[in-house]
C-alpha atoms as a PDB file:
ATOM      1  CA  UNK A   1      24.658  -9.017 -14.156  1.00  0.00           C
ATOM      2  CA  UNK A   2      26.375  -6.884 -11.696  1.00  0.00           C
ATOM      3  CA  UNK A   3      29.856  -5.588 -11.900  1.00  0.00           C
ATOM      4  CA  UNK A   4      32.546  -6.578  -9.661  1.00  0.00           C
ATOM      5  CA  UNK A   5      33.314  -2.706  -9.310  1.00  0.00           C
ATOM      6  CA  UNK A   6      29.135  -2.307  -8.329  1.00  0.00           C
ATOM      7  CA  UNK A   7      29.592  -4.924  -5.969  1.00  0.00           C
ATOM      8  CA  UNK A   8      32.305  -3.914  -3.634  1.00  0.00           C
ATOM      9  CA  UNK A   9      31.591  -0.063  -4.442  1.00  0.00           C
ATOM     10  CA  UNK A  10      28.918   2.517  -2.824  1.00  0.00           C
ATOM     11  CA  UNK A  11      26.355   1.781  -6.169  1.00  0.00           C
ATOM     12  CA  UNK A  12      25.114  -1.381  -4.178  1.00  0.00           C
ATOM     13  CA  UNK A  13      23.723   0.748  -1.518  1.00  0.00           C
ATOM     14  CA  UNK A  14      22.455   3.883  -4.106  1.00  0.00           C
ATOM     15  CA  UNK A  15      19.023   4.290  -3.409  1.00  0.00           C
ATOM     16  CA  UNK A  16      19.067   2.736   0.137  1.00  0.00           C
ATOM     17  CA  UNK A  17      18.607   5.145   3.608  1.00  0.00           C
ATOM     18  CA  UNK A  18      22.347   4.814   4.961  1.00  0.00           C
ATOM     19  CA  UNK A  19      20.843   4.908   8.952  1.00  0.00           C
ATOM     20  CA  UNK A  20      18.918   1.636   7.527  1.00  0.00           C
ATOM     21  CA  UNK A  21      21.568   0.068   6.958  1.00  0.00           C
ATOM     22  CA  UNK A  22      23.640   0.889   9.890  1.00  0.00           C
ATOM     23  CA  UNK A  23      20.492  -0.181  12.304  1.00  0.00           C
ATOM     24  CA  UNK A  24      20.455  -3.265  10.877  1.00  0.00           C
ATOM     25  CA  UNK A  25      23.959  -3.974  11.103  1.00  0.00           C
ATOM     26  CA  UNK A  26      23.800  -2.827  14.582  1.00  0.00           C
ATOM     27  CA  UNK A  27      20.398  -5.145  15.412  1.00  0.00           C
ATOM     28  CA  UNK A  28      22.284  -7.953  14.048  1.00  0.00           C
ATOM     29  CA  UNK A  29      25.562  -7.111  16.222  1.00  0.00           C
ATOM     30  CA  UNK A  30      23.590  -6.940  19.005  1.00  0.00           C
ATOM     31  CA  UNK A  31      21.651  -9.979  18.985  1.00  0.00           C
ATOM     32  CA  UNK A  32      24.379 -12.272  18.147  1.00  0.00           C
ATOM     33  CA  UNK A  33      26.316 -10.429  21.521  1.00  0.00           C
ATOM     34  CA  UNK A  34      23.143 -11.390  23.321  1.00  0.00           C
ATOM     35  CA  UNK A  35      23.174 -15.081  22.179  1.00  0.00           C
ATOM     36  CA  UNK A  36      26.402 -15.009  23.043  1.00  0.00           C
ATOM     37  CA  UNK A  37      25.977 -13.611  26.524  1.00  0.00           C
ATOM     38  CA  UNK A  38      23.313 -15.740  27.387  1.00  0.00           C
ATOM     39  CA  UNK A  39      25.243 -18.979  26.594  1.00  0.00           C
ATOM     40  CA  UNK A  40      28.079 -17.108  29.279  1.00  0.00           C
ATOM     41  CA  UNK A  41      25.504 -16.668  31.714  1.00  0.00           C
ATOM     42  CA  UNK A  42      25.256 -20.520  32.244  1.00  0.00           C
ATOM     43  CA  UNK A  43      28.296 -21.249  31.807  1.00  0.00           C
ATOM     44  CA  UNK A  44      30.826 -19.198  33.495  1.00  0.00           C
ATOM     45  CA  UNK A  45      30.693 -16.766  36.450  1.00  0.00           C
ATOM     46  CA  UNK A  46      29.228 -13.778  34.247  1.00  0.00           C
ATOM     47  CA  UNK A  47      25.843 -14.865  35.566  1.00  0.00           C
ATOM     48  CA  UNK A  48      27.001 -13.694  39.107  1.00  0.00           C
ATOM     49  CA  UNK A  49      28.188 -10.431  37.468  1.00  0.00           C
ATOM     50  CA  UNK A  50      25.141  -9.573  35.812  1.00  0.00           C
ATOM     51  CA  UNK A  51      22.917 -10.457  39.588  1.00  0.00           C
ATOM     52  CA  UNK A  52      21.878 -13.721  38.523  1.00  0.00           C
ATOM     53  CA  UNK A  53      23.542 -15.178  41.812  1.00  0.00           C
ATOM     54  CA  UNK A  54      21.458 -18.525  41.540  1.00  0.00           C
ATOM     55  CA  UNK A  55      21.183 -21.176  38.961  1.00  0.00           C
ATOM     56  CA  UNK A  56      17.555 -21.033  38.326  1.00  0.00           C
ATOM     57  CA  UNK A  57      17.848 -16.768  37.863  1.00  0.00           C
ATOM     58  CA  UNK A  58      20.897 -17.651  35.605  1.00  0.00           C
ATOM     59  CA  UNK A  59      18.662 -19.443  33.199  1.00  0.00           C
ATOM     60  CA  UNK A  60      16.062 -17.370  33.646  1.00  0.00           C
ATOM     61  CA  UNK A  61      18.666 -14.759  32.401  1.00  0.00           C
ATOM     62  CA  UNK A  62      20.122 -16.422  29.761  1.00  0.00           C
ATOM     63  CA  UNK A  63      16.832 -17.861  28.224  1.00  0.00           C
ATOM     64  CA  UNK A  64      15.534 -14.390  27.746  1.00  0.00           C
ATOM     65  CA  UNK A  65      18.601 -12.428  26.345  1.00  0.00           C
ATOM     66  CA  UNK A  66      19.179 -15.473  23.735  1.00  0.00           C
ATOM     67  CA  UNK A  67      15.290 -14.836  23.181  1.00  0.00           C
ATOM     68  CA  UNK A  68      15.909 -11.435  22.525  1.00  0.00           C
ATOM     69  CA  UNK A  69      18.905 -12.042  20.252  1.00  0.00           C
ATOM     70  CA  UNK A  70      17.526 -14.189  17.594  1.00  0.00           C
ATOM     71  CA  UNK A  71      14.459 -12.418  16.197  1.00  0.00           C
ATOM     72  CA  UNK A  72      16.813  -8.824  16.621  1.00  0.00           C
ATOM     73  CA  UNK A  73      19.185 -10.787  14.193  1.00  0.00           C
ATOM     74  CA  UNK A  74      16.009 -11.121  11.687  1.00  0.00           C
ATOM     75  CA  UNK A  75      15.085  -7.913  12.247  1.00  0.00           C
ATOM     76  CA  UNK A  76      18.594  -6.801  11.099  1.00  0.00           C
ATOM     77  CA  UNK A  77      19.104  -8.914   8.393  1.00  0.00           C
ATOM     78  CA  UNK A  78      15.725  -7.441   7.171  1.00  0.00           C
ATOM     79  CA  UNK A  79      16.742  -3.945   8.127  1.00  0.00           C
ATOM     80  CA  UNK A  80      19.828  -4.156   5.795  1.00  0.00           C
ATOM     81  CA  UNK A  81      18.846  -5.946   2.674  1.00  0.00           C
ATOM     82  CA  UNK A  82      16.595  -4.220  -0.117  1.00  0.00           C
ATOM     83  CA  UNK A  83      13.351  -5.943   1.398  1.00  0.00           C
ATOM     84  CA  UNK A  84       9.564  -5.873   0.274  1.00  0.00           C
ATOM     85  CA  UNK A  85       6.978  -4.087   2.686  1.00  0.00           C
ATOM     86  CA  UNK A  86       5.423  -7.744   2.755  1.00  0.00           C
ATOM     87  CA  UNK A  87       8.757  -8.970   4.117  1.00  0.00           C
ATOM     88  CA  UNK A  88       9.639  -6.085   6.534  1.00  0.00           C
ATOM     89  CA  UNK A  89       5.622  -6.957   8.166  1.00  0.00           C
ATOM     90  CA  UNK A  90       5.871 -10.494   8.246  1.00  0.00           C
ATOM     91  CA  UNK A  91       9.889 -10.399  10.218  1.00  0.00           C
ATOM     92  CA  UNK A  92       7.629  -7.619  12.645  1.00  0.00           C
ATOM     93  CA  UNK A  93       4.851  -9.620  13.103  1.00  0.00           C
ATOM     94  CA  UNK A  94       7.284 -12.945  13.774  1.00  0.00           C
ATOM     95  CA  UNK A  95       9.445 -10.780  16.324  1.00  0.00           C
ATOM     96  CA  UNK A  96       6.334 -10.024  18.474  1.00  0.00           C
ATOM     97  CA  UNK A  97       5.141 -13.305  18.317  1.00  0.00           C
ATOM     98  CA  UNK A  98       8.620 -14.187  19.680  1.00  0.00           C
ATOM     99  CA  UNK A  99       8.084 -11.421  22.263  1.00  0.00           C
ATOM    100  CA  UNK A 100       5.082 -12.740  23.534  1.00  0.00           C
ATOM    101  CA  UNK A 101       7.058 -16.166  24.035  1.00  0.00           C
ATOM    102  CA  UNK A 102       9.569 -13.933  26.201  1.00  0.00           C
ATOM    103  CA  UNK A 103       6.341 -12.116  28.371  1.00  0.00           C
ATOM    104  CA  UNK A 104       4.888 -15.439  28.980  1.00  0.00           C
ATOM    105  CA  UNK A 105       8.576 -17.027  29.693  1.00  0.00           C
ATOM    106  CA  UNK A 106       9.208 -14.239  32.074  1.00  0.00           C
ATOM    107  CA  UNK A 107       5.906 -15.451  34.005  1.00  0.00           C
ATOM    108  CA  UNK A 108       5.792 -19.190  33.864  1.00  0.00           C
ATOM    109  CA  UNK A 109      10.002 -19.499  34.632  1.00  0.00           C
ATOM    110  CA  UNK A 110      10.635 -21.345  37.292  1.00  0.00           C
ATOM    111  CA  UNK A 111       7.288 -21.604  39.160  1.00  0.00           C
ATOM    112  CA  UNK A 112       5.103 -22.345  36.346  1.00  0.00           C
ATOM    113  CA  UNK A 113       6.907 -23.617  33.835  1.00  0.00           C
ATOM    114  CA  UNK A 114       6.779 -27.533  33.779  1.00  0.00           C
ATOM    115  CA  UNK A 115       5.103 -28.423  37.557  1.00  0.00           C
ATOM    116  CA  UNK A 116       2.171 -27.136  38.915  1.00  0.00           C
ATOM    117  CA  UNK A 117      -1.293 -26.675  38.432  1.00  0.00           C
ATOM    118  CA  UNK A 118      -0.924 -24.584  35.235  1.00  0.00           C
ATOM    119  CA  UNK A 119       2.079 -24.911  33.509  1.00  0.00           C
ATOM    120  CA  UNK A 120       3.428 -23.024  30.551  1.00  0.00           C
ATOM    121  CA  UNK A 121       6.233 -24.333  29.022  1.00  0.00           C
ATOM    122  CA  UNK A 122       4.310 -25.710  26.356  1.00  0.00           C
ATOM    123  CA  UNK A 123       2.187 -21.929  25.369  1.00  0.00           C
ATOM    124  CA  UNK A 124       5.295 -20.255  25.453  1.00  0.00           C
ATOM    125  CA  UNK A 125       7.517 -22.910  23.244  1.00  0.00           C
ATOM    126  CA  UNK A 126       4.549 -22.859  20.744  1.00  0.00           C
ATOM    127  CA  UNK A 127       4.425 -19.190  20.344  1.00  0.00           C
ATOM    128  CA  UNK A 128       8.319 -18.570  20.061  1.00  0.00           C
ATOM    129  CA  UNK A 129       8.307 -21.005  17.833  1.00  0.00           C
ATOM    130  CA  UNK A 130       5.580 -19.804  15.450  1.00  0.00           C
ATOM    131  CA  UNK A 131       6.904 -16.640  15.880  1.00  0.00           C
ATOM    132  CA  UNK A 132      10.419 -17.282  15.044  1.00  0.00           C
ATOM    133  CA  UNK A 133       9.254 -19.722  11.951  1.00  0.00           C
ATOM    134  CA  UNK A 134       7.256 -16.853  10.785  1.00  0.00           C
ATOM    135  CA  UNK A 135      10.435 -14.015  11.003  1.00  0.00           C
ATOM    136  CA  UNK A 136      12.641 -16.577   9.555  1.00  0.00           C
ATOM    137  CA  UNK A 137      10.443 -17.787   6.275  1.00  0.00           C
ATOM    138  CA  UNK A 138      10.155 -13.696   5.379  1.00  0.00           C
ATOM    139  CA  UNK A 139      14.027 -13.230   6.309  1.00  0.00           C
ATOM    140  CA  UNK A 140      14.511 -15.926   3.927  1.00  0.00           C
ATOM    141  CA  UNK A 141      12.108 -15.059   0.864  1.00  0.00           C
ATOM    142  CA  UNK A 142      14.312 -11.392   1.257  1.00  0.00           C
ATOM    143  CA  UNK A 143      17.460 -13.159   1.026  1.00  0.00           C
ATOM    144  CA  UNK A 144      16.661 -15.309  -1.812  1.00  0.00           C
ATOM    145  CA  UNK A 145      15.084 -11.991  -3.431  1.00  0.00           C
ATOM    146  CA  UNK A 146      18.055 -10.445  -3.298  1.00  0.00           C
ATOM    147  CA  UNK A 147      20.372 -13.108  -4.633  1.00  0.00           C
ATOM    148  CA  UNK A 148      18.171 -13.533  -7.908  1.00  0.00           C
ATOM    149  CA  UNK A 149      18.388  -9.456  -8.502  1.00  0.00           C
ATOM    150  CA  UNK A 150      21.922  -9.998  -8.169  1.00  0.00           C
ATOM    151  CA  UNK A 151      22.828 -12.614  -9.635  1.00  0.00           C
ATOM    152  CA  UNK A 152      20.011 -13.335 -12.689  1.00  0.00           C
ATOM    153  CA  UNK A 153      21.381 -16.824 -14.542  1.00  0.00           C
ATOM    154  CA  UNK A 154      21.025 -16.197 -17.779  1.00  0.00           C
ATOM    155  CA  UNK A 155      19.823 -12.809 -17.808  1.00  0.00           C
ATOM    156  CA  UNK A 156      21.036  -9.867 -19.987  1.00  0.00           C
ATOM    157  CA  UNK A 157      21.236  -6.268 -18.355  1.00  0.00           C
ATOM    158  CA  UNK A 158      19.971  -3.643 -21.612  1.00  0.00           C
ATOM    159  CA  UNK A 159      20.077  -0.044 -21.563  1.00  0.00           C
ATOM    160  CA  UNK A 160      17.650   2.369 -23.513  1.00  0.00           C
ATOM    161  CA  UNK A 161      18.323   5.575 -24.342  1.00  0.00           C
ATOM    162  CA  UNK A 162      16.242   8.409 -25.872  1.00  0.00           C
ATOM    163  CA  UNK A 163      16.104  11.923 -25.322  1.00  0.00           C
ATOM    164  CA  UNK A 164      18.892  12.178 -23.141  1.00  0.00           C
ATOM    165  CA  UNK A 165      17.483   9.786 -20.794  1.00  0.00           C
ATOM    166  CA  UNK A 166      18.329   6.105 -20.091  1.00  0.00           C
ATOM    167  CA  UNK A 167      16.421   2.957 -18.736  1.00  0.00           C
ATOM    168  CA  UNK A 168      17.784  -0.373 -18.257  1.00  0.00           C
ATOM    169  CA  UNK A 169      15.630  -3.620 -18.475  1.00  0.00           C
ATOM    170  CA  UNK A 170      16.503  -7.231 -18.121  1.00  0.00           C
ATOM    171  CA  UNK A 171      15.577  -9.854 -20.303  1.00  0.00           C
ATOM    172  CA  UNK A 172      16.525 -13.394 -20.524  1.00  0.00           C
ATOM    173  CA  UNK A 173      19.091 -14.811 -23.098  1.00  0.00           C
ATOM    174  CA  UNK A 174      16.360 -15.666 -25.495  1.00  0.00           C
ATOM    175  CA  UNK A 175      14.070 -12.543 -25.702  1.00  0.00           C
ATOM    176  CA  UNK A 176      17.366 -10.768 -26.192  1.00  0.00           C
ATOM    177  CA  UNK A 177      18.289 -13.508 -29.375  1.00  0.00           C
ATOM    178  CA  UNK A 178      14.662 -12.658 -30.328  1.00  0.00           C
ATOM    179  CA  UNK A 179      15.228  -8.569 -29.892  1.00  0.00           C
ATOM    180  CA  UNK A 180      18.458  -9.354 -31.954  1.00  0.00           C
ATOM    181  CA  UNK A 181      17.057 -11.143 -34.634  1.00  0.00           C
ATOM    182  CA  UNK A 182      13.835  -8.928 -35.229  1.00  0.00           C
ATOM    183  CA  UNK A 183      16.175  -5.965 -35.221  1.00  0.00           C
ATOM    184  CA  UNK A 184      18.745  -6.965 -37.762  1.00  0.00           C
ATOM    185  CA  UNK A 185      16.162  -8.632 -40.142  1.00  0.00           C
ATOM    186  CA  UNK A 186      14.585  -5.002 -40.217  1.00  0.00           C
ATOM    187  CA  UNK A 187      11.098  -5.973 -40.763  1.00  0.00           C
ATOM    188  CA  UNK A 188       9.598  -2.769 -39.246  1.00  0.00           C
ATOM    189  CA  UNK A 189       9.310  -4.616 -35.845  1.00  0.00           C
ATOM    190  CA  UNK A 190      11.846  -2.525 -34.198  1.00  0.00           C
ATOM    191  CA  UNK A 191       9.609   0.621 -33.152  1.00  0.00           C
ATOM    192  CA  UNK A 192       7.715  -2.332 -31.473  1.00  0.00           C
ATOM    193  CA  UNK A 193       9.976  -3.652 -30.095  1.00  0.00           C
ATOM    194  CA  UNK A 194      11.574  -0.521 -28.029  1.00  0.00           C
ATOM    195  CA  UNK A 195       7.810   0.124 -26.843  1.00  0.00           C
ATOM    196  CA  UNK A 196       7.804  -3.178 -25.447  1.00  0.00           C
ATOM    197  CA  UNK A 197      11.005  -2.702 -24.128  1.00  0.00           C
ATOM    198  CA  UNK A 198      10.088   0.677 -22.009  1.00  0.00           C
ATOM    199  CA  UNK A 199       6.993  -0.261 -21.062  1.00  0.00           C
ATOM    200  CA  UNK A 200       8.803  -3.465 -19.178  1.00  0.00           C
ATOM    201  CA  UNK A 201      11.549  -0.900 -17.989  1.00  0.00           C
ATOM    202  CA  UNK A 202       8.633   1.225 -16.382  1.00  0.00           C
ATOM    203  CA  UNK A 203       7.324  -1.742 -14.331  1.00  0.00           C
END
């Protein structure tokens, strides 16, 4: 399990490519300012400020910077935890999708958006949507990755050293009992034992 001294120290991020993590901070700074703003933009004068002088550009406005902010959140959550390939695709491919909701937003608000000939309020909701249930499900299976590395119930943390060199593998509470008990009975299993042990700690 990981030390408190591990957790609050610079070992957490050992391993990791410091700009990484400081993108993804910044992604996720960012996006929550531009939630933010866009909720301002309707509601107070900032709207004005920004040369949204009417209300229908004012939504227009705000409706595509809180579009904006949410999947660069994902993005940075993503960007700063110790996430899979798999994952770091699957928050990509969920922030275009949510890009293409913007594009087609950016066309169909006001004009075309729920009167007229051809609306598309409905093409654009669907693909934000999708997009934004994809980049959340892989923002989630990295978070919940993350918490089990860090915080194994039940696990124990063993280290194996030979030859000046160490490896550290981690079993649950009853291999370990079964490691134990093998070991101190002496039965000749314990050669087999550290092979199975190293081979694990090369996976």
């Amino acid at each position: 399990m990981e030390q408190l001294g591990d957790a609050y120290g610079g070992r957490r991020w050992e391993g990791r490519d410091p700009r990484r993590v400081y993108t993804g901070a910044a992604l996720c700074v960012l996006g929550a300012l531009a939630v933010v703003l866009g909720l301002l933009v309707v509601t107070t004068p900032v709207g004005g400020w920004l040369g949204a002088s009417d209300l229908r550009a004012a939504e227009k406005l705000a409706g595509t910077l809180g579009g904006l902010g949410i999947p660069a959140m994902f993005l940075g959550v993503v960007a700063v935890l110790p996430s899979s390939r798999r994952e770091n695709v699957g928050v990509l491919v969920g922030a275009g999708l949510c890009l293409v909701g913007i594009a087609l937003f950016q066309v169909a608000y006001p004009e075309r958006w729920t009167t007229g000939a051809e609306t598309l309020a409905f093409e654009t909701a669907m693909a934000y949507f999708l997009g934004a249930a994809v980049a959340f499900w892989f923002v989630f299976t990295a978070m919940a990755s993350f918490r089990t590395r860090n915080n194994p119930q039940g696990m124990v943390r063993l280290e194996l050293t030979r030859q000046g060199g160490s490896k550290t593998v981690t079993v649950s509470r009853e291999e370990y009992q079964r490691y134990a008990a093998a070991i101190r009975s002496d039965g000749g299993e314990t050669e087999e034992i550290i092979r199975e042990l190293e081979s694990r700690a090369e996976e």
